[in-house]
PDB file of N, CA and C in Angstrom:
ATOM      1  N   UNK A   1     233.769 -60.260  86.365  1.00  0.00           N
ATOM      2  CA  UNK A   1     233.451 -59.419  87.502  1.00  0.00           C
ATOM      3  C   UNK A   1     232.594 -60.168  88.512  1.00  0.00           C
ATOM      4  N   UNK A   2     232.011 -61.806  88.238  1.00  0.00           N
ATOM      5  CA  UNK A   2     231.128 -62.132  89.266  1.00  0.00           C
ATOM      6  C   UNK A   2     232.286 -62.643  90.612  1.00  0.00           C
ATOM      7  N   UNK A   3     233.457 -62.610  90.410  1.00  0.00           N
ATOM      8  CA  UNK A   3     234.005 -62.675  91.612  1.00  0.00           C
ATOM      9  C   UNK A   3     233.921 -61.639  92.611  1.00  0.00           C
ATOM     10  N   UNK A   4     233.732 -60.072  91.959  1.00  0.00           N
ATOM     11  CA  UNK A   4     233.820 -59.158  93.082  1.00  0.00           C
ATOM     12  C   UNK A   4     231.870 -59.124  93.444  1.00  0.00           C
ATOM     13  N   UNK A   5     231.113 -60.064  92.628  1.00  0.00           N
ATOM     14  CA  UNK A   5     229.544 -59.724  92.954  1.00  0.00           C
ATOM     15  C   UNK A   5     228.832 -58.384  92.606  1.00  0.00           C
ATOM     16  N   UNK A   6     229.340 -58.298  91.174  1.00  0.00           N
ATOM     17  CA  UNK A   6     228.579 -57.115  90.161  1.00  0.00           C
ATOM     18  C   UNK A   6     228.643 -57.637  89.230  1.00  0.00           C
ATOM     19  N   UNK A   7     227.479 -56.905  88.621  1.00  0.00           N
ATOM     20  CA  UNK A   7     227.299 -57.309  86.832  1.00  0.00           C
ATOM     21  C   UNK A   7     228.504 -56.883  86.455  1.00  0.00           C
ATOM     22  N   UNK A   8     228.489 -57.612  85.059  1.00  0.00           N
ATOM     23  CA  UNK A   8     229.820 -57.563  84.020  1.00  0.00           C
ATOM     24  C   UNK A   8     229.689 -56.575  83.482  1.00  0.00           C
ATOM     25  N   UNK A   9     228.437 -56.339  83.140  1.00  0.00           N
ATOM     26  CA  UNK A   9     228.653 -54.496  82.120  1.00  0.00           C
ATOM     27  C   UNK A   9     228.285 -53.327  83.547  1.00  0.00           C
ATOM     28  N   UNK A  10     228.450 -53.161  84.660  1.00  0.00           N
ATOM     29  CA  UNK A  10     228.427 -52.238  85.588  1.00  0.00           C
ATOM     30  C   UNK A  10     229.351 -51.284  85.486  1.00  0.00           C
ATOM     31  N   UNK A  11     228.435 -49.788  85.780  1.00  0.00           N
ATOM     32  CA  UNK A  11     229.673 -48.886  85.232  1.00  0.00           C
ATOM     33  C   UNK A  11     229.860 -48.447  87.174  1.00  0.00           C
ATOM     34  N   UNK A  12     231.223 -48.741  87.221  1.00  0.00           N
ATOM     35  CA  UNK A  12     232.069 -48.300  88.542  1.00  0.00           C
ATOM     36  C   UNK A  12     232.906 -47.539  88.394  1.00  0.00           C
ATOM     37  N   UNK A  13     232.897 -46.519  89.406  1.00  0.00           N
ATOM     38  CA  UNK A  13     234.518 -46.092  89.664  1.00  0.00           C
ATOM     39  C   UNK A  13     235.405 -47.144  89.987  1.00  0.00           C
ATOM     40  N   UNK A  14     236.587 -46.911  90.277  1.00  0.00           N
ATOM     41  CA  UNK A  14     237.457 -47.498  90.718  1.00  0.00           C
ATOM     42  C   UNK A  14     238.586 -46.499  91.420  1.00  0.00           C
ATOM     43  N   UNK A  15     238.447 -46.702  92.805  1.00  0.00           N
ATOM     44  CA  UNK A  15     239.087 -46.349  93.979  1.00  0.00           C
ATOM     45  C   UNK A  15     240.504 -47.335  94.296  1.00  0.00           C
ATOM     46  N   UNK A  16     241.815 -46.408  94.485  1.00  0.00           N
ATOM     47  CA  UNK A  16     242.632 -47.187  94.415  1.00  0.00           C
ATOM     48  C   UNK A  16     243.659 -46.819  95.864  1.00  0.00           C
ATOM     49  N   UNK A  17     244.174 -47.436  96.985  1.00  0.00           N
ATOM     50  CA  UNK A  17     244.730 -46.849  98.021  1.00  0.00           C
ATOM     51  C   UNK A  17     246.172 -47.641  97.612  1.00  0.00           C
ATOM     52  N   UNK A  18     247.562 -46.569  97.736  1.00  0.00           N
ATOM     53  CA  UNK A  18     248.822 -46.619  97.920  1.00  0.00           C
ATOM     54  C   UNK A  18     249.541 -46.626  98.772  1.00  0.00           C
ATOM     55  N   UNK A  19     250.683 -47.080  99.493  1.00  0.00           N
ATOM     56  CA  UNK A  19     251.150 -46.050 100.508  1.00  0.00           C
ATOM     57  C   UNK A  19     252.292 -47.181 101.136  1.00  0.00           C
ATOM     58  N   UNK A  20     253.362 -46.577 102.483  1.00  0.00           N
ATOM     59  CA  UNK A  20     253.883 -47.982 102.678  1.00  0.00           C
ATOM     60  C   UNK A  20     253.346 -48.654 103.839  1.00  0.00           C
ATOM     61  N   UNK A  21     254.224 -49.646 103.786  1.00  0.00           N
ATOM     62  CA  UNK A  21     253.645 -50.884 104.462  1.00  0.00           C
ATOM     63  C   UNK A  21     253.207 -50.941 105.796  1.00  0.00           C
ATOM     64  N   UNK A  22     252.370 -51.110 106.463  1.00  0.00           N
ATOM     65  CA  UNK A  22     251.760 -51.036 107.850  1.00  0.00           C
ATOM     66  C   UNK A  22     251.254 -49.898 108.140  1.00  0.00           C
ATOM     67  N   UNK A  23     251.087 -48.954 107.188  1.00  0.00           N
ATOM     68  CA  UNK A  23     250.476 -47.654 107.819  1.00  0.00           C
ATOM     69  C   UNK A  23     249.075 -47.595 107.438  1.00  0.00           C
ATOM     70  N   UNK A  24     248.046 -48.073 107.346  1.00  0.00           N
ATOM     71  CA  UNK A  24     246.766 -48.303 107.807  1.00  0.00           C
ATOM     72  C   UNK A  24     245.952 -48.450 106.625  1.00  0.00           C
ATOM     73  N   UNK A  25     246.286 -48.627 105.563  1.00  0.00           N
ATOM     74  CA  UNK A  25     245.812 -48.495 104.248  1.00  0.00           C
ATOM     75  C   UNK A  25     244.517 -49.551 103.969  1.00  0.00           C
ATOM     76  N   UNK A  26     244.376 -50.297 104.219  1.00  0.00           N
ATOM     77  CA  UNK A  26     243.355 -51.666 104.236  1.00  0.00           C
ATOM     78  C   UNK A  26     242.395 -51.320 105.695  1.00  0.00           C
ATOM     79  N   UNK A  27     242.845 -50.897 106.976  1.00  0.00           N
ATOM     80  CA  UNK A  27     241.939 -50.514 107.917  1.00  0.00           C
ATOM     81  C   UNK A  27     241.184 -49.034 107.328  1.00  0.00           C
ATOM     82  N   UNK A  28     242.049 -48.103 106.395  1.00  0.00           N
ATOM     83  CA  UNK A  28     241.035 -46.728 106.232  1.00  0.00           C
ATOM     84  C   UNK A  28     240.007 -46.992 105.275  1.00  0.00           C
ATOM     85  N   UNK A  29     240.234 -47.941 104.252  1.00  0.00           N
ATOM     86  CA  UNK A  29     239.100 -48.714 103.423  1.00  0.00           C
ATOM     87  C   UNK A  29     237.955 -49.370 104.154  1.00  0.00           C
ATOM     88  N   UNK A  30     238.479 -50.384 104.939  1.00  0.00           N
ATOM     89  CA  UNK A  30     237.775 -50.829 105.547  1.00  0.00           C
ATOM     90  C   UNK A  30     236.563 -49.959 106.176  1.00  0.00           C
ATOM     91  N   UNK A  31     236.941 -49.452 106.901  1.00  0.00           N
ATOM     92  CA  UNK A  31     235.849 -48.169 107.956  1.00  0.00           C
ATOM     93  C   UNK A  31     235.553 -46.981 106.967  1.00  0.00           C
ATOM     94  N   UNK A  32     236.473 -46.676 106.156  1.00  0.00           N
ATOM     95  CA  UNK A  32     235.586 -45.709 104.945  1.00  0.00           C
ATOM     96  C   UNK A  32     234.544 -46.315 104.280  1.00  0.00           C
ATOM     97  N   UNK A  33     234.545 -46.834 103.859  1.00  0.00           N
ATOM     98  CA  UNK A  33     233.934 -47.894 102.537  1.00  0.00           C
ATOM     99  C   UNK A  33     233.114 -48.484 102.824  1.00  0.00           C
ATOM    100  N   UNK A  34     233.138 -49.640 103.865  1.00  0.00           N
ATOM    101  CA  UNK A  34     232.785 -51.167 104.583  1.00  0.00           C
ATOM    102  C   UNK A  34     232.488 -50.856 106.034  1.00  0.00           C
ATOM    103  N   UNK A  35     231.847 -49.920 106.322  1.00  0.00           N
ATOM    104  CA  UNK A  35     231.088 -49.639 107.248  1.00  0.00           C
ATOM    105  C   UNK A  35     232.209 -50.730 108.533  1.00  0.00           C
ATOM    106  N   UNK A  36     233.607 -51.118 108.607  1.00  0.00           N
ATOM    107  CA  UNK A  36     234.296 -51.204 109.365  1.00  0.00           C
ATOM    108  C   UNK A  36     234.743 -52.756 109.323  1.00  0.00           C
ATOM    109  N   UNK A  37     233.401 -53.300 108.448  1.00  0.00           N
ATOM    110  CA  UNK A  37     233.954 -54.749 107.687  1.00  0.00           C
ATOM    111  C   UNK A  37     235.181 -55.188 107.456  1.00  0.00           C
ATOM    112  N   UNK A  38     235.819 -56.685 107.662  1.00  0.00           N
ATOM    113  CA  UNK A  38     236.945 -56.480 107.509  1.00  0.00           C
ATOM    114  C   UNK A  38     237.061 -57.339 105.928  1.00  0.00           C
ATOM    115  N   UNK A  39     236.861 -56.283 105.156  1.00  0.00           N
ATOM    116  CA  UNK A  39     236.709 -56.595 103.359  1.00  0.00           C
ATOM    117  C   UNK A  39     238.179 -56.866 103.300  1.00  0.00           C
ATOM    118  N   UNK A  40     239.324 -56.163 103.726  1.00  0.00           N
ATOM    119  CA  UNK A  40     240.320 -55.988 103.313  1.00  0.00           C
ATOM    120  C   UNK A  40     240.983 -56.484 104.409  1.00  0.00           C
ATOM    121  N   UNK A  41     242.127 -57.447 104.579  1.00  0.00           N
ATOM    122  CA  UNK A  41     242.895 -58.056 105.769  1.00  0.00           C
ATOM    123  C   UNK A  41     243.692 -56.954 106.373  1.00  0.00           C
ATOM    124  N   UNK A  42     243.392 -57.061 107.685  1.00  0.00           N
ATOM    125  CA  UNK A  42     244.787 -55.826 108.392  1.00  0.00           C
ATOM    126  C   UNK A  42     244.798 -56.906 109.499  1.00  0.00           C
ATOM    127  N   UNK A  43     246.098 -56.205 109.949  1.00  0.00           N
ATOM    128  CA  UNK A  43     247.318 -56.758 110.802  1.00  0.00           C
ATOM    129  C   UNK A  43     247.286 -56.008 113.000  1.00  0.00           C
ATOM    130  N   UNK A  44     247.252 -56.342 113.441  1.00  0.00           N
ATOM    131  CA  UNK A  44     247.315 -55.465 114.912  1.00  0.00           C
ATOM    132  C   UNK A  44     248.684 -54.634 114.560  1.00  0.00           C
ATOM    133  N   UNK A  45     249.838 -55.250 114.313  1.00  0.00           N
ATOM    134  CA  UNK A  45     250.858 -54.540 114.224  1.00  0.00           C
ATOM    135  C   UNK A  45     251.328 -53.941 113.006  1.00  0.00           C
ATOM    136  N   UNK A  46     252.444 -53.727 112.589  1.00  0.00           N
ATOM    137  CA  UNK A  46     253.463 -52.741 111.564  1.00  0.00           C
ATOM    138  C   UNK A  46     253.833 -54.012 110.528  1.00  0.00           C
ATOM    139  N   UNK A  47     253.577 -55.531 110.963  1.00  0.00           N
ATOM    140  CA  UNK A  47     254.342 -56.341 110.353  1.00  0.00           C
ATOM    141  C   UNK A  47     254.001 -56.528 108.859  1.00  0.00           C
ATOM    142  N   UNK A  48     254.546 -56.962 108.087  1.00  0.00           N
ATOM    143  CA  UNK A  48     254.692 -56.815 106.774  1.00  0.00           C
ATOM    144  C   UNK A  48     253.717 -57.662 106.168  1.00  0.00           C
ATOM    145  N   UNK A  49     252.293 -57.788 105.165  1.00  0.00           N
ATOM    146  CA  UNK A  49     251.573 -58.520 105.035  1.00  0.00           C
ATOM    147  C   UNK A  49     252.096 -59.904 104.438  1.00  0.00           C
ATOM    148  N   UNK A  50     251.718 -61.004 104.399  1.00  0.00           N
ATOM    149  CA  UNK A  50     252.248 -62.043 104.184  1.00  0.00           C
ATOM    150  C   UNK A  50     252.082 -62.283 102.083  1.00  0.00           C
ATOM    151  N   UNK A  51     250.985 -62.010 101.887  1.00  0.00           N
ATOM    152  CA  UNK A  51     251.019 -62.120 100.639  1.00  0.00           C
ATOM    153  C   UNK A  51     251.104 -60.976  99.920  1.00  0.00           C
ATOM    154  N   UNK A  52     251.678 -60.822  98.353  1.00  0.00           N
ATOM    155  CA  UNK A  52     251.749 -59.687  97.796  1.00  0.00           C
ATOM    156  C   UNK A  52     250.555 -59.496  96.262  1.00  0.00           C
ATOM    157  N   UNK A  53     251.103 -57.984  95.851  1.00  0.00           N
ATOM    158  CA  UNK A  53     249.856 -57.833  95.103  1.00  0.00           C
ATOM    159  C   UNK A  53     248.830 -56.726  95.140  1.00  0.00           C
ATOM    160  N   UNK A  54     247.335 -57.144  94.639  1.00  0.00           N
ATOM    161  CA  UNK A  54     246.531 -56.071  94.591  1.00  0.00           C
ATOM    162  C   UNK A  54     245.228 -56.950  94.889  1.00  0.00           C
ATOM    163  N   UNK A  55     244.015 -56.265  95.945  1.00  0.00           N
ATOM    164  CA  UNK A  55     243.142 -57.235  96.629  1.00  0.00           C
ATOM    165  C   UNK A  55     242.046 -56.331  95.577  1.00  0.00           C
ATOM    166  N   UNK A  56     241.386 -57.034  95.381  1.00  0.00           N
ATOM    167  CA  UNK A  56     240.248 -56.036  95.163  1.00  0.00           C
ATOM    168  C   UNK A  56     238.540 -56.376  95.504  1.00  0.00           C
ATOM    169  N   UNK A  57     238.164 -55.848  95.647  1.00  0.00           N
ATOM    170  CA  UNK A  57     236.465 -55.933  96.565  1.00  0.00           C
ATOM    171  C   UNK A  57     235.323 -54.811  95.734  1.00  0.00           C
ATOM    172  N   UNK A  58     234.056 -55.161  95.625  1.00  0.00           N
ATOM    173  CA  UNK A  58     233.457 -54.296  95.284  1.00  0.00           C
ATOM    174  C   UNK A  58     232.043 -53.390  96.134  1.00  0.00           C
ATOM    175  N   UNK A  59     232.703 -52.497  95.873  1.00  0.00           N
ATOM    176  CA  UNK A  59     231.427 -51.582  97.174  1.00  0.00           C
ATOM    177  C   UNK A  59     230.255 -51.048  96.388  1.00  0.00           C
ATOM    178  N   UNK A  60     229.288 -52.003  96.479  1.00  0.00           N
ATOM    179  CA  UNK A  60     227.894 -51.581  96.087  1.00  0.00           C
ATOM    180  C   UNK A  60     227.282 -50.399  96.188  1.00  0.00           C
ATOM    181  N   UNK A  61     227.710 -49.504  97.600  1.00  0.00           N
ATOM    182  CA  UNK A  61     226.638 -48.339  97.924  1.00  0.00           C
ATOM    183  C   UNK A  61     227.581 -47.235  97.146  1.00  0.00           C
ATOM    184  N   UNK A  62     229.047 -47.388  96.794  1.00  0.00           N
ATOM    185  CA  UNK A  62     229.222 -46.161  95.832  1.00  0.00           C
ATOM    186  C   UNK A  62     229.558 -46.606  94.679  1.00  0.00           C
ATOM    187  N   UNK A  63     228.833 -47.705  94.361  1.00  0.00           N
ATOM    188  CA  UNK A  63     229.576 -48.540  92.839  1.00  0.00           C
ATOM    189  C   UNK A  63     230.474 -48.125  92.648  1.00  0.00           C
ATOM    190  N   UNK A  64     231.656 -49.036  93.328  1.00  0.00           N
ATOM    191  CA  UNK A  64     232.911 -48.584  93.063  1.00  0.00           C
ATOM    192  C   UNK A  64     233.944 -49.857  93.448  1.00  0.00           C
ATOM    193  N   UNK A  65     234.672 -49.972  92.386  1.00  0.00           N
ATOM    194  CA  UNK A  65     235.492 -51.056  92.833  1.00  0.00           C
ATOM    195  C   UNK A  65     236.735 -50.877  93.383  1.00  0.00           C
ATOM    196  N   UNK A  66     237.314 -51.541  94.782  1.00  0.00           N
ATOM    197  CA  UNK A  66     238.327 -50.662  95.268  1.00  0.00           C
ATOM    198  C   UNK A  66     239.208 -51.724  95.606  1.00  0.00           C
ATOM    199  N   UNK A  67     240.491 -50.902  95.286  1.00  0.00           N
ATOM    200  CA  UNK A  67     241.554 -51.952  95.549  1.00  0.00           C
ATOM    201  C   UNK A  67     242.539 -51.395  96.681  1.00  0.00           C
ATOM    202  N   UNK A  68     243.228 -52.646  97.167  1.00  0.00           N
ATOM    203  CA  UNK A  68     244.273 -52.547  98.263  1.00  0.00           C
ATOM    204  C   UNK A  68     245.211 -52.804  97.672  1.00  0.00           C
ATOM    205  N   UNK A  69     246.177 -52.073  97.959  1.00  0.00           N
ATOM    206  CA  UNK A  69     247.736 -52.544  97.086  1.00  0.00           C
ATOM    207  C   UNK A  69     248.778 -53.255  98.544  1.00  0.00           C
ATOM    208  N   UNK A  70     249.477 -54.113  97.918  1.00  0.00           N
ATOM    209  CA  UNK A  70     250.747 -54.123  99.021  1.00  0.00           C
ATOM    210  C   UNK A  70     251.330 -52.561  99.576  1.00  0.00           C
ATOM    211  N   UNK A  71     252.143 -52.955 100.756  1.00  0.00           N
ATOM    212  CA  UNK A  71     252.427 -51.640 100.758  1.00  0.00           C
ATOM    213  C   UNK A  71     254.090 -51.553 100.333  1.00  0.00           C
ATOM    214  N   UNK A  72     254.646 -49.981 100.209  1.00  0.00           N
ATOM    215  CA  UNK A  72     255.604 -49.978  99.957  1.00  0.00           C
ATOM    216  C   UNK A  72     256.482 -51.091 100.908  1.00  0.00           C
ATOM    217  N   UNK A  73     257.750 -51.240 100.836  1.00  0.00           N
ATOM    218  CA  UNK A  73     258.786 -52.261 101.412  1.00  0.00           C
ATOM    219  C   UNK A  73     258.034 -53.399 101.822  1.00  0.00           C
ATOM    220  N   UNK A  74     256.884 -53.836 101.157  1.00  0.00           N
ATOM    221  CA  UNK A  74     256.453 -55.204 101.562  1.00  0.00           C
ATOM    222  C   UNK A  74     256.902 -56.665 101.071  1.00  0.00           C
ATOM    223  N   UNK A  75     256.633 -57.428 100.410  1.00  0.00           N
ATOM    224  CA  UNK A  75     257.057 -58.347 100.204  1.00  0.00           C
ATOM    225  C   UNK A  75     257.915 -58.488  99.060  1.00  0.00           C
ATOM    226  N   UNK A  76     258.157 -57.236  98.420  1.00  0.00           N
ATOM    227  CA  UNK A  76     258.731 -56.938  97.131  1.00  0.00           C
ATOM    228  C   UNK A  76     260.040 -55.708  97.373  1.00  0.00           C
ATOM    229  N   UNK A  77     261.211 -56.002  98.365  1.00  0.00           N
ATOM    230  CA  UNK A  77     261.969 -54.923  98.532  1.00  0.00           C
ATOM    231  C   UNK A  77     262.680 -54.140  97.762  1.00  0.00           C
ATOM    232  N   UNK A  78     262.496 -54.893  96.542  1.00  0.00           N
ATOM    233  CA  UNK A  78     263.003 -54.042  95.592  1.00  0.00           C
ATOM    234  C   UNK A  78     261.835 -53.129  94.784  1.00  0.00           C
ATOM    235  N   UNK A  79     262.592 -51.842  94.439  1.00  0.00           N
ATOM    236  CA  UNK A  79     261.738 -50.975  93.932  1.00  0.00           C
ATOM    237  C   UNK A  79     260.729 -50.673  92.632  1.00  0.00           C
ATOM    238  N   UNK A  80     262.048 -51.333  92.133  1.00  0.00           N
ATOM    239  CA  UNK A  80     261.011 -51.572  90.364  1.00  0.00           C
ATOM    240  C   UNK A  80     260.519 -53.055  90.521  1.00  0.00           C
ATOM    241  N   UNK A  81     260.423 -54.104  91.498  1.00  0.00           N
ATOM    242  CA  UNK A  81     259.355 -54.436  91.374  1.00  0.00           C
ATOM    243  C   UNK A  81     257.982 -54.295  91.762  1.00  0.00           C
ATOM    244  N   UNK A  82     258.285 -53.321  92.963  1.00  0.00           N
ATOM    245  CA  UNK A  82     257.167 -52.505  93.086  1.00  0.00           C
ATOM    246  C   UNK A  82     256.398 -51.771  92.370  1.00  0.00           C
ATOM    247  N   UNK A  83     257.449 -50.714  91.915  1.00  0.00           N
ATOM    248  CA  UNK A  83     256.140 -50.098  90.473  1.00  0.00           C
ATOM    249  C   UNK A  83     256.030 -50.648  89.639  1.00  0.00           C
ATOM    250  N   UNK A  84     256.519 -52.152  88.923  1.00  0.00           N
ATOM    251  CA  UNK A  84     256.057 -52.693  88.004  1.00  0.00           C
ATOM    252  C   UNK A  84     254.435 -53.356  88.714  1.00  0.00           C
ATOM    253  N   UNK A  85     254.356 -53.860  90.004  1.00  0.00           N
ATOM    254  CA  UNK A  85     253.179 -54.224  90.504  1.00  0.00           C
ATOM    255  C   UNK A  85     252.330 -53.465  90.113  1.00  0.00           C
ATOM    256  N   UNK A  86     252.607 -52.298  90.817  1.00  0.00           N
ATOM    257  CA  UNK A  86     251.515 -51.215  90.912  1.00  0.00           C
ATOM    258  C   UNK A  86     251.243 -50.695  89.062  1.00  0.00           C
ATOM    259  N   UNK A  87     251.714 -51.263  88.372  1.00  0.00           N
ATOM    260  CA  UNK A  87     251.608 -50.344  86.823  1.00  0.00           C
ATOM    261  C   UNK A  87     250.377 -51.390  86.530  1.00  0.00           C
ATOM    262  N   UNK A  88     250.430 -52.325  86.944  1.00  0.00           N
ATOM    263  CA  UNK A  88     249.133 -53.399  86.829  1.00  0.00           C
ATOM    264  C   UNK A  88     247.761 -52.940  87.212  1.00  0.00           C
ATOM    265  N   UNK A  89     247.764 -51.921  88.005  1.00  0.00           N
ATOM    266  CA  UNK A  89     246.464 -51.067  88.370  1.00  0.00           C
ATOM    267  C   UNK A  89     245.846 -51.638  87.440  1.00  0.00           C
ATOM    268  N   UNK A  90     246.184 -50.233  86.393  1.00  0.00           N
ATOM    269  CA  UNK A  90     245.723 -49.825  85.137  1.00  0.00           C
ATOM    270  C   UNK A  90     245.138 -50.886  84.548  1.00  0.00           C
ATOM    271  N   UNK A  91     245.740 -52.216  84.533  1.00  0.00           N
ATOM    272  CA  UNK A  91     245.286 -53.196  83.083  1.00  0.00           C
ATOM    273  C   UNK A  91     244.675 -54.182  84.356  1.00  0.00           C
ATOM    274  N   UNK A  92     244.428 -53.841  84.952  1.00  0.00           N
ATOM    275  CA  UNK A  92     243.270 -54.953  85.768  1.00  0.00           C
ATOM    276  C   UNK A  92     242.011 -54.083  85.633  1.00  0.00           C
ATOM    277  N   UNK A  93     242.080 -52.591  85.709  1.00  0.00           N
ATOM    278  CA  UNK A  93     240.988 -51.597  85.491  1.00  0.00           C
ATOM    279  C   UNK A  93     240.315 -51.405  84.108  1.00  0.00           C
ATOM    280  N   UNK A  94     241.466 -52.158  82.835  1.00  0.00           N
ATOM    281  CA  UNK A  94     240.777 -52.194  81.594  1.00  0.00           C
ATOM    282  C   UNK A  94     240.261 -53.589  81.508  1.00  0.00           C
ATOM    283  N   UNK A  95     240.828 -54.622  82.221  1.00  0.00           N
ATOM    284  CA  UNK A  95     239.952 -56.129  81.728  1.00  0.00           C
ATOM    285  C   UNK A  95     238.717 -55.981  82.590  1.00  0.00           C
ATOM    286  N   UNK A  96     238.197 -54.965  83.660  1.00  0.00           N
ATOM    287  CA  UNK A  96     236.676 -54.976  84.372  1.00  0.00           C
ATOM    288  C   UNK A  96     235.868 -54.145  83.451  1.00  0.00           C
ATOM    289  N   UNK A  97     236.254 -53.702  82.277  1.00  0.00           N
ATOM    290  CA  UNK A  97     235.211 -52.632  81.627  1.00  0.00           C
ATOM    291  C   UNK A  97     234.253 -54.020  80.923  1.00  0.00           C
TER     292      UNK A  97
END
């Protein structure tokens, strides 16, 4: 956990945003969360993020660790590899306990 800059035994939530691609998901974190910080990469336009995956950052003032997912039709157009991504939540949320 010293990559996200919390102790290893810290008890966090974990906040998780879904959704598809270019519709604002990393900017509503950002300004929710991160006081408008840009913790999480966003784009000016709709265009499709360049890398795929799950970002994750940790927010001190609600101990909570929060992740950005790709978005739907992003770099993964097919569908089950999408929810196989996203089933990874889960077991990235059990190796931070």
């Amino acid at each position: 956990m010293n990559k996200l800059q919390c102790e290893a035994d810290a008890s966090v939530k974990v906040v998780c945003i879904v959704g598809k691609a270019g519709s604002g998901k990393s900017f509503t974190l950002n300004h929710a969360l991160f006081d408008g910080c840009d913790v999480f990469s966003t784009k000016a336009s709709e265009s499709l993020c360049d890398g795929c995956g799950v970002w994750a950052a940790h927010d001190a003032v609600h101990e909570a660790v929060v992740l950005d997912t790709e978005g739907w039709l992003g770099k993964y157009s097919n569908e089950k590899q999408q929810i196989r991504l996203l089933l990874k939540v889960p077991l990235f949320c059990m190796r931070c306990k």
